[in-house]
C-alpha atoms as a PDB file:
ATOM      1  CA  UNK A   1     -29.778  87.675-156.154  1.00  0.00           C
ATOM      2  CA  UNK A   2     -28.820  88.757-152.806  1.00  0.00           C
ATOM      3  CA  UNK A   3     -29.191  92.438-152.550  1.00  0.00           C
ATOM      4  CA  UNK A   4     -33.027  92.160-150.872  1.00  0.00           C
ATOM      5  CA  UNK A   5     -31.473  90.626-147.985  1.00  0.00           C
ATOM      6  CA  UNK A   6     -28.671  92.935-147.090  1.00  0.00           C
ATOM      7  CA  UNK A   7     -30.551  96.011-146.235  1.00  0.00           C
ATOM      8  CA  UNK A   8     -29.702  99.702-146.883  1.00  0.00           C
ATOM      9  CA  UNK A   9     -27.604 100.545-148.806  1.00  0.00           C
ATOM     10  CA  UNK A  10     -27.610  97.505-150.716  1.00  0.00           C
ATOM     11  CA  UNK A  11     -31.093  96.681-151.181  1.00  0.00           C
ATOM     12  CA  UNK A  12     -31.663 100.413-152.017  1.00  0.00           C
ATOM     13  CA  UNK A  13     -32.834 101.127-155.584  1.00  0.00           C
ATOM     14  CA  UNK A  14     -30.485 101.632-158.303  1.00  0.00           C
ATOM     15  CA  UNK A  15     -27.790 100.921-155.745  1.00  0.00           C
ATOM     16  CA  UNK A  16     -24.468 100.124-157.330  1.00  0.00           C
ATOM     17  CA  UNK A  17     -20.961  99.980-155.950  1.00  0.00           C
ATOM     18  CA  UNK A  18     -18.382  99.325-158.704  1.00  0.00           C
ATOM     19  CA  UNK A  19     -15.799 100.559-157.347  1.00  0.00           C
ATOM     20  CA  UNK A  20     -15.696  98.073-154.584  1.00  0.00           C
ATOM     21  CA  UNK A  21     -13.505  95.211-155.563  1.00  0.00           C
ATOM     22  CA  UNK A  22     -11.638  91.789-154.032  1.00  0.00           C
ATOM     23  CA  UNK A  23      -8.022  91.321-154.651  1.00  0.00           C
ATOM     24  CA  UNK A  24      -8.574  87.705-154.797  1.00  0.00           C
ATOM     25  CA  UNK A  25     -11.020  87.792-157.589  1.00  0.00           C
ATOM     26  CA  UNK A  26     -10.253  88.432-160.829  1.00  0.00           C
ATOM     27  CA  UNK A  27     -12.694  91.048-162.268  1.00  0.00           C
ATOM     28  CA  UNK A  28     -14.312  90.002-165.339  1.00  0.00           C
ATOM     29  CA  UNK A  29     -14.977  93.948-167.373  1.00  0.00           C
ATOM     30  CA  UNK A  30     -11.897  94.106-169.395  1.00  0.00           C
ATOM     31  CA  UNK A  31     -12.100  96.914-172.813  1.00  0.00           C
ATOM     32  CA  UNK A  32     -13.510  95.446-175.702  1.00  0.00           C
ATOM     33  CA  UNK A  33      -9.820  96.156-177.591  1.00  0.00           C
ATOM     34  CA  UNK A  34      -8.352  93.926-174.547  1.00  0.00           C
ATOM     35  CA  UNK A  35     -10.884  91.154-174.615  1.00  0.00           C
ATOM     36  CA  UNK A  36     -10.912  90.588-178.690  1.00  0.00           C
ATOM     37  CA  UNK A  37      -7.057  90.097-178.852  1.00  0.00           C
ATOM     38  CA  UNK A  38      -7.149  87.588-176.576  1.00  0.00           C
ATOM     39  CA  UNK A  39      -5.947  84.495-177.412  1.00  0.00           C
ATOM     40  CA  UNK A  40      -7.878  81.050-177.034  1.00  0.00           C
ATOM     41  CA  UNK A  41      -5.761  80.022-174.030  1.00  0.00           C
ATOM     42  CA  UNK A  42      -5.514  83.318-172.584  1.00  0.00           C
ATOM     43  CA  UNK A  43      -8.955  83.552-173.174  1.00  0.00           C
ATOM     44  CA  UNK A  44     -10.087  80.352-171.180  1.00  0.00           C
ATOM     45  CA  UNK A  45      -7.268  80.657-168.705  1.00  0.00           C
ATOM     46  CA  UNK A  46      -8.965  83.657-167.598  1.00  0.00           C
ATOM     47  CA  UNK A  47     -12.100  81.997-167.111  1.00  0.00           C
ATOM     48  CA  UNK A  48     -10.879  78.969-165.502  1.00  0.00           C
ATOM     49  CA  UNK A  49      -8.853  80.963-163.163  1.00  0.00           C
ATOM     50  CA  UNK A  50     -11.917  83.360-162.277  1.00  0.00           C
ATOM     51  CA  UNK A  51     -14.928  79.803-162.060  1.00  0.00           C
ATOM     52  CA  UNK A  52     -12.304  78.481-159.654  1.00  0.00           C
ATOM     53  CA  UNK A  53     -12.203  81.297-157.862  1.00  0.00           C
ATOM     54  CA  UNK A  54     -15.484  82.147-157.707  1.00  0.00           C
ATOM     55  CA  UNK A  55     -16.526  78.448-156.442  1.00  0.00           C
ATOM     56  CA  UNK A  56     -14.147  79.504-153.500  1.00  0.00           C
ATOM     57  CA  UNK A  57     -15.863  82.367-153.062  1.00  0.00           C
ATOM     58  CA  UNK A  58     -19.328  81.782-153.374  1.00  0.00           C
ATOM     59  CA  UNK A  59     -18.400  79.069-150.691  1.00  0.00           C
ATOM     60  CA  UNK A  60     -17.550  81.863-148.428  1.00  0.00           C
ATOM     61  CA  UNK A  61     -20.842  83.518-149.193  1.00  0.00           C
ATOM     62  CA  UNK A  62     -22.729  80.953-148.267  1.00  0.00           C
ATOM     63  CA  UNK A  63     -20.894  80.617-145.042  1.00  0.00           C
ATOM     64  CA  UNK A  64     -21.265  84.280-144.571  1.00  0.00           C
ATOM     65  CA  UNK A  65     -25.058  84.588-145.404  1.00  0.00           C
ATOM     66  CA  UNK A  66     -25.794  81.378-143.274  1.00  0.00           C
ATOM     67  CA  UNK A  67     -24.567  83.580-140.500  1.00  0.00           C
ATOM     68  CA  UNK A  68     -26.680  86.802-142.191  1.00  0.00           C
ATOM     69  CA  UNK A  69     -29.215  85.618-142.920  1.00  0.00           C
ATOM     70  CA  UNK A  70     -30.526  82.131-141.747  1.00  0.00           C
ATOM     71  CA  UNK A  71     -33.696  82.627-142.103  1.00  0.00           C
ATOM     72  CA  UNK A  72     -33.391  83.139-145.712  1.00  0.00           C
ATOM     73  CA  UNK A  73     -33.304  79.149-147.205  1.00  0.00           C
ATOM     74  CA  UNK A  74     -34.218  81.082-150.704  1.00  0.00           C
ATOM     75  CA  UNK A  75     -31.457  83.348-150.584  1.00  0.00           C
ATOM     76  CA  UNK A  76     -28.949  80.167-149.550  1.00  0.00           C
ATOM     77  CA  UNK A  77     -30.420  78.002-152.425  1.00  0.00           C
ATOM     78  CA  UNK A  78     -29.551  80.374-155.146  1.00  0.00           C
ATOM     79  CA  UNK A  79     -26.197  81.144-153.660  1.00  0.00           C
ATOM     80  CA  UNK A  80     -25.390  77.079-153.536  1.00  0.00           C
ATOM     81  CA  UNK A  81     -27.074  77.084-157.069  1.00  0.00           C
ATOM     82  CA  UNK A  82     -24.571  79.305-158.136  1.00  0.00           C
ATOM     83  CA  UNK A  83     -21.362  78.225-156.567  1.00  0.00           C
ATOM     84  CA  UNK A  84     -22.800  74.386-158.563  1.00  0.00           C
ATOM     85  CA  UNK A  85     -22.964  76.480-161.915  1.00  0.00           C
ATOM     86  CA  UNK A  86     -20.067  77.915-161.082  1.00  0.00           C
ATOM     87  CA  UNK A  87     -18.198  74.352-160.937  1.00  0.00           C
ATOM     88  CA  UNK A  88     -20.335  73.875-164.023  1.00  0.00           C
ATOM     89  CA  UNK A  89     -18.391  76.424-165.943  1.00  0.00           C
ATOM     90  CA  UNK A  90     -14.934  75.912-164.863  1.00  0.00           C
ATOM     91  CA  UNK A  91     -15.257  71.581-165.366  1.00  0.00           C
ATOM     92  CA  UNK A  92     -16.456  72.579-169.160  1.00  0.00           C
ATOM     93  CA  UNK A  93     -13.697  75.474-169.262  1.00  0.00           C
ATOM     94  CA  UNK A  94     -10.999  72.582-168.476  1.00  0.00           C
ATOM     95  CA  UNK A  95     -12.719  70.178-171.175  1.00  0.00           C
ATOM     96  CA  UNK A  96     -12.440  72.803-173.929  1.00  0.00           C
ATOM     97  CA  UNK A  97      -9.000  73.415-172.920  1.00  0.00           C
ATOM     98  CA  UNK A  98      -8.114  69.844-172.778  1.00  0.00           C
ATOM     99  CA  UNK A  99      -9.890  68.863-176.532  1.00  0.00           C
ATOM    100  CA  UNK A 100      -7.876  71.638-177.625  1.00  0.00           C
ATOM    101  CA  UNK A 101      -4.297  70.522-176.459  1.00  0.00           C
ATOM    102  CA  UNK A 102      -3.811  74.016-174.095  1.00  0.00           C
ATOM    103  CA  UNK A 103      -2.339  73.080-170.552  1.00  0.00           C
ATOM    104  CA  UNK A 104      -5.271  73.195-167.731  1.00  0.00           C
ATOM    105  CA  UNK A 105      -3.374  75.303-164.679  1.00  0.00           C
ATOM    106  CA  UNK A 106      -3.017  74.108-161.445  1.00  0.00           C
ATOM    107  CA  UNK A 107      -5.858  74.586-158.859  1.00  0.00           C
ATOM    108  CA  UNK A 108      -5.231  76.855-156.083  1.00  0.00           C
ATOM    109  CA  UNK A 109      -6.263  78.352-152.911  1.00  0.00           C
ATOM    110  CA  UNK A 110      -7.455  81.777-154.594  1.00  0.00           C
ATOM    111  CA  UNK A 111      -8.753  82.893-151.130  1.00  0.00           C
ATOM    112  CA  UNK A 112      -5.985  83.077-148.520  1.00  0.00           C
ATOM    113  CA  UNK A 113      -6.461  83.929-145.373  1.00  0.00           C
ATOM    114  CA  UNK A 114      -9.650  84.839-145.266  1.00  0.00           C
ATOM    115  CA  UNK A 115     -10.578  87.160-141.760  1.00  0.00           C
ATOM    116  CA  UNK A 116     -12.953  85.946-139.596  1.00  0.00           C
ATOM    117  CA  UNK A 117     -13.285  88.587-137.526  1.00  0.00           C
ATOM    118  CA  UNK A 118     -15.310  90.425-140.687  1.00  0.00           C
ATOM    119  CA  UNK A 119     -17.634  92.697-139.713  1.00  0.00           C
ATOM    120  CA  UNK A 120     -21.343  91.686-141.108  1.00  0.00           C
ATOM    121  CA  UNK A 121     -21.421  95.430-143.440  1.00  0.00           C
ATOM    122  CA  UNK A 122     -17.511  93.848-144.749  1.00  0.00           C
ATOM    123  CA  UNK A 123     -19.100  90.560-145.293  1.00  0.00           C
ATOM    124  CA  UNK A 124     -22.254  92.139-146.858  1.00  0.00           C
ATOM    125  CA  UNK A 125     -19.540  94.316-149.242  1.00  0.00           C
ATOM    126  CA  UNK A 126     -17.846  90.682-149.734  1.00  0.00           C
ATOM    127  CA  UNK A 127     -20.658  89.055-151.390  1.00  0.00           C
ATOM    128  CA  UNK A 128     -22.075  91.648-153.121  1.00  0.00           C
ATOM    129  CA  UNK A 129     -18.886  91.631-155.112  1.00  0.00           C
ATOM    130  CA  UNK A 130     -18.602  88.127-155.936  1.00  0.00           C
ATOM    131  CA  UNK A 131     -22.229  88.177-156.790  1.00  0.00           C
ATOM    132  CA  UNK A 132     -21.231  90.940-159.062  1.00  0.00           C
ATOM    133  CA  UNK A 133     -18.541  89.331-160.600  1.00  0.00           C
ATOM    134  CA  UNK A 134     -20.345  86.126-160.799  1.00  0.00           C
ATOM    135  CA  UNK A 135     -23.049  87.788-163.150  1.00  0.00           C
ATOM    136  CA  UNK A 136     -19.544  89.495-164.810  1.00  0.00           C
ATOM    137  CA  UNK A 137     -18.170  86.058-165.748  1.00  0.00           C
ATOM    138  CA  UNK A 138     -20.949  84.502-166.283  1.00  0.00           C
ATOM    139  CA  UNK A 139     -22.005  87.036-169.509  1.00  0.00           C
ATOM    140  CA  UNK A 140     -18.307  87.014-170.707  1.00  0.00           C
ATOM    141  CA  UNK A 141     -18.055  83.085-170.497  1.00  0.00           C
ATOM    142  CA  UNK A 142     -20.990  82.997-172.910  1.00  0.00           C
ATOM    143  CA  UNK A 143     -19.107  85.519-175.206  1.00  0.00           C
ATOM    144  CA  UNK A 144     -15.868  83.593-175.286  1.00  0.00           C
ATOM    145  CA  UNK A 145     -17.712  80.508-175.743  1.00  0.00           C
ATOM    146  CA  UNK A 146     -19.290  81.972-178.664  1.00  0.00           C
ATOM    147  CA  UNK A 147     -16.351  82.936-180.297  1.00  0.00           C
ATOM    148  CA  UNK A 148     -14.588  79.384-179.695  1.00  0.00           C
ATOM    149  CA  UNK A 149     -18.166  78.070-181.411  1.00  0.00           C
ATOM    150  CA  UNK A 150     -17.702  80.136-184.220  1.00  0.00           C
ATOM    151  CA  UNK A 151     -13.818  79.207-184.625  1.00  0.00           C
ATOM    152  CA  UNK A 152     -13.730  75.883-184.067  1.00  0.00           C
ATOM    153  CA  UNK A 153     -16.996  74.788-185.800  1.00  0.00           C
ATOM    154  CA  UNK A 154     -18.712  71.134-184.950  1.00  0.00           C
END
């Protein structure tokens, strides 16, 4: 979504960065041996943690690409587009949970302190990882939802 804006190295093809990571965002590729003995309340406590934490961050992303990139109302739509999906996701993770007696946890501040001072290449890093991880999620939320579907039936 946002790599065509950021320039070199991002926008270059095939670029690809996986190693780069946030500490306050939970990354969504977990082994296949991991993932399937999850639990249902692990399993959706994951993903409400990481939709509330990606609303935060996607939030920030915004912000940042305002300041990027304001000439760019495409690029700002899909990143508010998301961050409303996003919300999306974790209000139907916390319905699930509820129809399904598990506890919702608390809300939190998953950000922090966040560092204004960022330059624009450590903001650019920034979102590409949370629009990453947002594509992450995203995939394995429709996988666990599938296997709740198939489990709990009607």
């Amino acid at each position: 979504m946002q790599l065509q804006y950021q320039g070199s190295p991002f926008s270059d093809p095939g670029f690809s960065a996986p190693e780069l990571q946030l500490s306050s965002l939970p990354p969504a590729v977990v082994s296949f041996k991991t993932w399937h003995a999850l639990d249902d309340r692990e399993r959706l406590s994951h993903a409400q943690g990481a939709f509330l934490a990606l609303t935060q961050h996607l939030q920030l992303v915004g912000d940042d690409q305002r300041d990027l990139n304001p000439g760019s109302p495409m690029l700002l739509a899909q990143i508010g587009a998301a961050r409303l999906r996003a919300q999306g996701l974790l209000g139907n993770m916390a319905a699930i949970m509820t129809a399904l007696g598990l506890p919702i946890p608390p809300e939190e501040d998953t950000l922090g302190v966040v560092p204004f001072g960022a330059s624009a290449f450590e903001r650019k890093c920034r979102g590409y990882v949370v629009t990453r991880e947002y594509g992450h999620w995203t995939d394995r939320a429709v996988r666990d939802l599938a296997l709740l579907k198939a489990k709990y039936p009607g």
